[in-house]
Protein backbone atom coordinates (compact mmCIF):
# COMPACT_ATOMS: atom_id res chain seq x y z
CA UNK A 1 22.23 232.93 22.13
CA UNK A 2 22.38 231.07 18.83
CA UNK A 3 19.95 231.09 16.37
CA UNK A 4 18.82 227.78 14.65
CA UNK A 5 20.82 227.68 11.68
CA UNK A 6 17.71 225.75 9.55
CA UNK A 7 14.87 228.44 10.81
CA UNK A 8 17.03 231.34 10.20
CA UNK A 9 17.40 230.84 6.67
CA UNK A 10 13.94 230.84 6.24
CA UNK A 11 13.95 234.61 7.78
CA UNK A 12 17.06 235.41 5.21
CA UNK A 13 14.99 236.30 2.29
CA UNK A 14 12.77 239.09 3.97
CA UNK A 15 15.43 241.10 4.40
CA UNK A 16 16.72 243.42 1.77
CA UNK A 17 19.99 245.66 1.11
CA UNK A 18 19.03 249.47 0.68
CA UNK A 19 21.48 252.20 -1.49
CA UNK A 20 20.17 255.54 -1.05
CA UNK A 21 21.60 258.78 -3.45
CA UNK A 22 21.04 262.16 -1.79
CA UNK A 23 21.25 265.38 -3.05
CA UNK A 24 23.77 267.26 -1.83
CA UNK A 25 21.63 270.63 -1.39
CA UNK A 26 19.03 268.19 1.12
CA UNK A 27 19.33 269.13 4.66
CA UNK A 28 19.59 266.08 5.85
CA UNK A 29 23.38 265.38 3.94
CA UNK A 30 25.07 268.10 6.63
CA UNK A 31 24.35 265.00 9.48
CA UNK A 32 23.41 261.42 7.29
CA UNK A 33 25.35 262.31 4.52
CA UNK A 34 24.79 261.89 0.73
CA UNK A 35 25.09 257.95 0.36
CA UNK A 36 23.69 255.77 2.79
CA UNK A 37 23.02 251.85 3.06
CA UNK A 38 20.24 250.45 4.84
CA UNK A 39 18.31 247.36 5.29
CA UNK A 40 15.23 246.96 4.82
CA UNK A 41 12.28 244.08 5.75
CA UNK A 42 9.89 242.60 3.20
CA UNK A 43 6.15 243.15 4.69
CA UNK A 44 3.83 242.36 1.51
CA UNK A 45 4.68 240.18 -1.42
CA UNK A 46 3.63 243.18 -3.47
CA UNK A 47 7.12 244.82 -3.00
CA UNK A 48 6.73 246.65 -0.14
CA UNK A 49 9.41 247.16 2.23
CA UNK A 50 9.97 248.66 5.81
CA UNK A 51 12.57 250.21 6.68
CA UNK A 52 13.84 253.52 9.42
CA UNK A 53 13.24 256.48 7.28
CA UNK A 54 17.00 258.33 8.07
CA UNK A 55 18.34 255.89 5.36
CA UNK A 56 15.78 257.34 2.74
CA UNK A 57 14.92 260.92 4.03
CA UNK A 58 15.63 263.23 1.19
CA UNK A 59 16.61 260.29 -1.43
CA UNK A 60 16.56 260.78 -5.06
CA UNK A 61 17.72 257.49 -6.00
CA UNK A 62 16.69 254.59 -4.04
CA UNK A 63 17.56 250.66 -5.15
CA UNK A 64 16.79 247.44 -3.11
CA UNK A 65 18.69 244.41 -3.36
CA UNK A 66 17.37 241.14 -2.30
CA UNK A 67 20.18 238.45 -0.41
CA UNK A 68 19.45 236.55 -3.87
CA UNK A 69 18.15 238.34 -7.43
CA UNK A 70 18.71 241.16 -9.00
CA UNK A 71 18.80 245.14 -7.90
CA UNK A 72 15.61 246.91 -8.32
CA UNK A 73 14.72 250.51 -8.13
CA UNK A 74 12.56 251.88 -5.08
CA UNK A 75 10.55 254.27 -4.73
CA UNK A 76 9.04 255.60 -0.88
CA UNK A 77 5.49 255.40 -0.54
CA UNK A 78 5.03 256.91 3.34
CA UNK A 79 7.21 258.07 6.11
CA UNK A 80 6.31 258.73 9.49
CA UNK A 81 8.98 261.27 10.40
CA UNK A 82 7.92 261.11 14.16
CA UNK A 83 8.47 257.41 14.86
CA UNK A 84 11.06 257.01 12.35
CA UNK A 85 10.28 254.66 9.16
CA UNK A 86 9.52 255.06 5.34
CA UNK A 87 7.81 252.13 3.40
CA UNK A 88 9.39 251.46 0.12
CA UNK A 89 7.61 250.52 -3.02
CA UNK A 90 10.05 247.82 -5.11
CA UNK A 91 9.33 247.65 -8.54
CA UNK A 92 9.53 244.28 -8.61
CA UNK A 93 7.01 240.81 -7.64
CA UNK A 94 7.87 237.71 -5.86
CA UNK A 95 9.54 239.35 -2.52
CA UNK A 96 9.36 236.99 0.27
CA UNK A 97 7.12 238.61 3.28
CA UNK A 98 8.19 238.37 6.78
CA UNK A 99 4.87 237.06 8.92
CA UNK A 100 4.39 240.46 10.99
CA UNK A 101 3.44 240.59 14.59
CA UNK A 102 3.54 238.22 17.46
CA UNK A 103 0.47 236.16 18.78
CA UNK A 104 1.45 238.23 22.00
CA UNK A 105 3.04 241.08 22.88
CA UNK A 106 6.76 240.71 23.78
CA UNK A 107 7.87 240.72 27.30
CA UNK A 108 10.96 241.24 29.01
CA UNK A 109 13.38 238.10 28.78
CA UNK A 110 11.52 236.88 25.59
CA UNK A 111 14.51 235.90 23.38
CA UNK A 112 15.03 237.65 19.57
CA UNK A 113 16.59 237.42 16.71
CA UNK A 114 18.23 240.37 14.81
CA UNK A 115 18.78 239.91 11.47
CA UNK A 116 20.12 242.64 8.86
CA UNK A 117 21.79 243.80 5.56
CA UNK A 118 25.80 244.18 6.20
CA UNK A 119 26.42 244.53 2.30
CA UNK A 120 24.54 244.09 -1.29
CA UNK A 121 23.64 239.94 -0.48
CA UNK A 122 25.13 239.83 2.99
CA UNK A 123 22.89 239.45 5.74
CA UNK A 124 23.88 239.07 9.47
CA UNK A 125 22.39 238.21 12.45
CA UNK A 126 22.45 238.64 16.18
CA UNK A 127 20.45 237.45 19.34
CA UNK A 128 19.49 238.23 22.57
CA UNK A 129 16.59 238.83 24.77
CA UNK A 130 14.22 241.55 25.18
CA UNK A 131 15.76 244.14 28.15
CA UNK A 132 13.08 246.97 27.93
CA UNK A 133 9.84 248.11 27.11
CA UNK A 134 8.45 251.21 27.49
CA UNK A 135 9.04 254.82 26.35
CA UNK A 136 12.11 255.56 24.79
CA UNK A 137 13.47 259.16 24.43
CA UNK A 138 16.27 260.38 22.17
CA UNK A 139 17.98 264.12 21.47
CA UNK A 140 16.61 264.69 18.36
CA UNK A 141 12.83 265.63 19.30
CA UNK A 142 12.23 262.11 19.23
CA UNK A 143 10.07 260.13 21.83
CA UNK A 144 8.54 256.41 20.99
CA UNK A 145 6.06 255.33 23.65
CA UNK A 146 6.80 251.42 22.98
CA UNK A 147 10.20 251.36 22.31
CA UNK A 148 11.82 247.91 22.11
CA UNK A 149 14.99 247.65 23.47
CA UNK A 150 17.10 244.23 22.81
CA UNK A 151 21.02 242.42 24.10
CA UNK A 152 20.30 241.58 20.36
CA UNK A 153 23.08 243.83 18.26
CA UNK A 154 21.78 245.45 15.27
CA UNK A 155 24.16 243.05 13.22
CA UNK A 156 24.02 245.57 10.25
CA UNK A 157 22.75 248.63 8.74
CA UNK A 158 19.84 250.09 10.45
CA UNK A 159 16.35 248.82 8.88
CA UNK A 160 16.44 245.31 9.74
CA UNK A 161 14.02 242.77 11.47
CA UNK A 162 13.08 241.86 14.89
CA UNK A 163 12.11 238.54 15.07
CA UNK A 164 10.90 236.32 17.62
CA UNK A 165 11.71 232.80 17.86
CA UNK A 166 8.18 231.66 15.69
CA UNK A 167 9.87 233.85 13.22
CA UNK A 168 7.67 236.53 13.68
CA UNK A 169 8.53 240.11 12.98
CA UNK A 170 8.07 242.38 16.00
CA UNK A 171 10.31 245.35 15.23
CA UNK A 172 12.45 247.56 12.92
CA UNK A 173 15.89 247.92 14.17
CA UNK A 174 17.12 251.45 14.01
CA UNK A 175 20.31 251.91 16.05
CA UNK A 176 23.03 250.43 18.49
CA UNK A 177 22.46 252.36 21.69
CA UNK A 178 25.83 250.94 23.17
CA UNK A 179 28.44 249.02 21.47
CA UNK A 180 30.05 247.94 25.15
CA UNK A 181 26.60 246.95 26.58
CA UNK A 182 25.36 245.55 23.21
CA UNK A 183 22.00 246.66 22.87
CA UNK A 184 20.14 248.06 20.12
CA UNK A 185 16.62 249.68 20.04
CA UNK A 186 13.36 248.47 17.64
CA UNK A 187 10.26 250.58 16.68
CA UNK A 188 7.43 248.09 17.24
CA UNK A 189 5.96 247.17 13.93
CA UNK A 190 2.64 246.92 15.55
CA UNK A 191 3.44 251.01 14.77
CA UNK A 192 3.40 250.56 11.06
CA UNK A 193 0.46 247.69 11.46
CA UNK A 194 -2.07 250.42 13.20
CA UNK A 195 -1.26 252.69 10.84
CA UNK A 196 -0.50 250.86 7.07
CA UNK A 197 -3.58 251.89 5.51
CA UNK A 198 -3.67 255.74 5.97
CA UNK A 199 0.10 255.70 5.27
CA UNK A 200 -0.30 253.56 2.00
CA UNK A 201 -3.46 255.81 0.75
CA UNK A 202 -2.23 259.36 1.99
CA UNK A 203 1.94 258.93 2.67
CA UNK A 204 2.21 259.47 6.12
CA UNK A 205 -0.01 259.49 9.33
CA UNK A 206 -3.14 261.75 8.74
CA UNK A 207 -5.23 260.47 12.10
CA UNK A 208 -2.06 261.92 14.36
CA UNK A 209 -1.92 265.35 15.10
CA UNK A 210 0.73 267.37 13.43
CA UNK A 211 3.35 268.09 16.15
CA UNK A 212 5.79 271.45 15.82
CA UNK A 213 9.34 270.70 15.94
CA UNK A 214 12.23 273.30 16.96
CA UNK A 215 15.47 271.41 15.38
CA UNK A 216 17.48 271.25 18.35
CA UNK A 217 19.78 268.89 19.66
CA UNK A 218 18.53 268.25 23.07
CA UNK A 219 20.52 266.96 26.05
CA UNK A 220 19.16 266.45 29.57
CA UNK A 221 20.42 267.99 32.73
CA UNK A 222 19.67 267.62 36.50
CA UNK A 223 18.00 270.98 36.21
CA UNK A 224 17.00 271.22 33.04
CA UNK A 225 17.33 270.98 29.34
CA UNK A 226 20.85 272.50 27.46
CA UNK A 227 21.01 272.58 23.57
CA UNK A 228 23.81 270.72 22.07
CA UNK A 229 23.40 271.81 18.91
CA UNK A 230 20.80 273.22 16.04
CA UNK A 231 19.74 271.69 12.33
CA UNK A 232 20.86 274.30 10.34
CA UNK A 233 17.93 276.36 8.68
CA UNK A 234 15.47 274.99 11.12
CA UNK A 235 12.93 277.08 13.32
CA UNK A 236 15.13 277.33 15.99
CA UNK A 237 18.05 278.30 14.48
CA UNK A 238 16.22 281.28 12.63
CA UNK A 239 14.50 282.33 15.56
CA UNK A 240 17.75 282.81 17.59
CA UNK A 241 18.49 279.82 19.63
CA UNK A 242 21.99 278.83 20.18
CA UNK A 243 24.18 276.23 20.95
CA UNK A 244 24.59 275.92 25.15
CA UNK A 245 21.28 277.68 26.07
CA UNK A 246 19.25 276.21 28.41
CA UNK A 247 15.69 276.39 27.87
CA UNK A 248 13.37 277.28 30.94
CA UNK A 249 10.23 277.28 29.44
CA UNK A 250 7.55 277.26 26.31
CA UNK A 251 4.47 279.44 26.59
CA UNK A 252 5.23 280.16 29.79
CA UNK A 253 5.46 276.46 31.01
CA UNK A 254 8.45 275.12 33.16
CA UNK A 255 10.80 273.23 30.65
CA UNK A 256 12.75 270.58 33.21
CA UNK A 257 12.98 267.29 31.66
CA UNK A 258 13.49 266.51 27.59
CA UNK A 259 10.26 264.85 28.15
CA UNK A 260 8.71 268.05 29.58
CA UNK A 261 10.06 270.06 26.29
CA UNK A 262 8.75 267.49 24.11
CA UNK A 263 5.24 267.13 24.85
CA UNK A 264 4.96 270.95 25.44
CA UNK A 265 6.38 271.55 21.98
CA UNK A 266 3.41 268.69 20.88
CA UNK A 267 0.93 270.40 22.16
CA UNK A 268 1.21 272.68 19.05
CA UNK A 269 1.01 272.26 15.79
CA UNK A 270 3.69 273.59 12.41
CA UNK A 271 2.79 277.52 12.19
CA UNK A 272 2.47 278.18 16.08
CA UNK A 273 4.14 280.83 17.33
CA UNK A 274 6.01 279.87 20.82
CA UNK A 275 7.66 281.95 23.21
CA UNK A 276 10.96 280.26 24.25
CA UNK A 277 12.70 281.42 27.31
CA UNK A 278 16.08 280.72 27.87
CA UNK A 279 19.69 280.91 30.02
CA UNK A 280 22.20 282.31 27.92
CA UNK A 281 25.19 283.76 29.83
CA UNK A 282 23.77 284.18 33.40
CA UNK A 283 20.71 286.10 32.39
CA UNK A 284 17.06 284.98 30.53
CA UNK A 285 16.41 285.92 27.51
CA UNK A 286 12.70 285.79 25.75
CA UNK A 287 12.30 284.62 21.83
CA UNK A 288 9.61 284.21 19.85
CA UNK A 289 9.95 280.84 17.42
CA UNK A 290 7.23 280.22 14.81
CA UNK A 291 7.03 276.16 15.02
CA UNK A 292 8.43 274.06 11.71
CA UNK A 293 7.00 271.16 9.94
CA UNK A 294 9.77 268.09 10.19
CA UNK A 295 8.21 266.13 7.59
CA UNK A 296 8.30 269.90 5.07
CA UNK A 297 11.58 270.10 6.23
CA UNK A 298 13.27 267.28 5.39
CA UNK A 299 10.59 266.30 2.43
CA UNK A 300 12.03 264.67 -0.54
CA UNK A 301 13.57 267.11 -3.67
């Protein structure tokens, strides 16, 4: 579909270019590496600025530049390391806001507009309709119960808007989920609208529970759960996981969907010790894993 040309200008100046510096010693550099771009979506004319939180995880150096204007240093203010985005603080006034939230919730076949940061002052856009809502699961310990999924490519570099046609913001694109099929998925920003005040006063999500993460790489089987790979350092690669086990259960509870592992795993909190069993060359083998703290983990240095 094509976008008004007129009423998608007026969207053009919520969205911002992001240039993140990394140390190299951050865990995070071994998969994201140690400069990353981003885009990023205006949400208060205060300088605040949404955006996915892989683009900023770990930064030391953060700047922001607007489509028009001049580069400004960031700083973040919150992440929420389980949904996946960081609010930036800009330190500079006059930002143009994108209007946040629908007047109703999107539905399937409700077209969209994607609209993101392809370079310092370039901005692209995409559109399509809405193809899914509902829970959306990924590898990486990661589970959003309202994902948005979109026809609408991400057009840029992950952190841009969801918009409806009222010019609305609805979501905060994080990734292409298939360059052939040309879809992308959006966290709802009715995530970061529940939670914007707690995240503004204390940096992150105090009202959710703290959830224990492993580091794996998780992949889904017809029988079961295999791990495709560890973060190195993390919980599960001290306590003795590997690469190609299978994991059959966690305190004793039948592991045999992703989902099942995940919302076992959340039923504890960082600090927990868990009993892991696992298949590892034709025969099941019992560790112990003390639970890690994602957001420690990967905290900024």
């Amino acid at each position: 579909m094509d976008a008004p040309v007129e009423f998608v200008k007026t969207l053009l100046p919520t969205i911002v270019n992001i240039h993140a510096t990394v140390p190299k010693q951050h865990p995070s550099t071994r998969i994201l590496g140690d400069e990353r771009m981003g885009s990023g979506v205006v949400v208060d004319a205060s300088g605040l600025v949404l955006t996915v939180n892989y683009v900023v995880m770990g930064a030391s150096t953060i700047d922001v530049a607007p489509l028009k204007g001049r580069r400004a240093r960031a700083e973040v203010v919150a992440q929420d390391f389980e949904l996946g985005f960081a609010v930036l603080r800009v330190k500079r006034q006059g930002l143009t806001p994108a209007p946040l939230g629908a007047a109703r919730a999107p539905e399937r076949g409700d077209p969209v507009i994607s609209i993101a940061s392809s370079g310092v002052r370039e901005v692209r856009v995409g559109g399509g309709l809405v193809t899914y809502l509902g829970e959306f699961e990924a590898y990486w310990e990661y589970l959003l119960d309202r994902g948005l999924v979109t026809s609408a490519p991400n057009p840029g570099f992950g952190g841009g808007g969801l918009f409806t046609l009222g010019g609305r913001l609805i979501g905060v694109l994080s990734l292409n989920l298939n360059e052939i099929a040309r879809s992308s998925l959006a966290i709802p920003v009715d995530c970061y609208q529940e939670h914007a005040e707690e995240m503004l006063r204390y940096g992150r999500v105090v009202s959710r529970p703290r959830r224990a993460w492993l580091g794996v790489f998780a992949h889904a089987l017809e029988d079961g759960v295999i791990i495709a790979g560890l973060v190195p350092g993390s919980p599960a690669d001290k306590g003795g996981l590997r690469e190609g086990d299978m994991i059959m259960s966690v305190n004793a509870e039948e592991i045999s969907s992703r989902r099942d592992l995940y919302m076992r795993l959340w039923r504890h909190e960082p600090g927990e010790r868990l009993t892991l069993e696992v298949m590892r060359d034709n025969a099941v083998r019992r560790l112990e894993v003390t639970g890690g703290d994602r957001a420690e983990f990967f905290k900024q240095i």
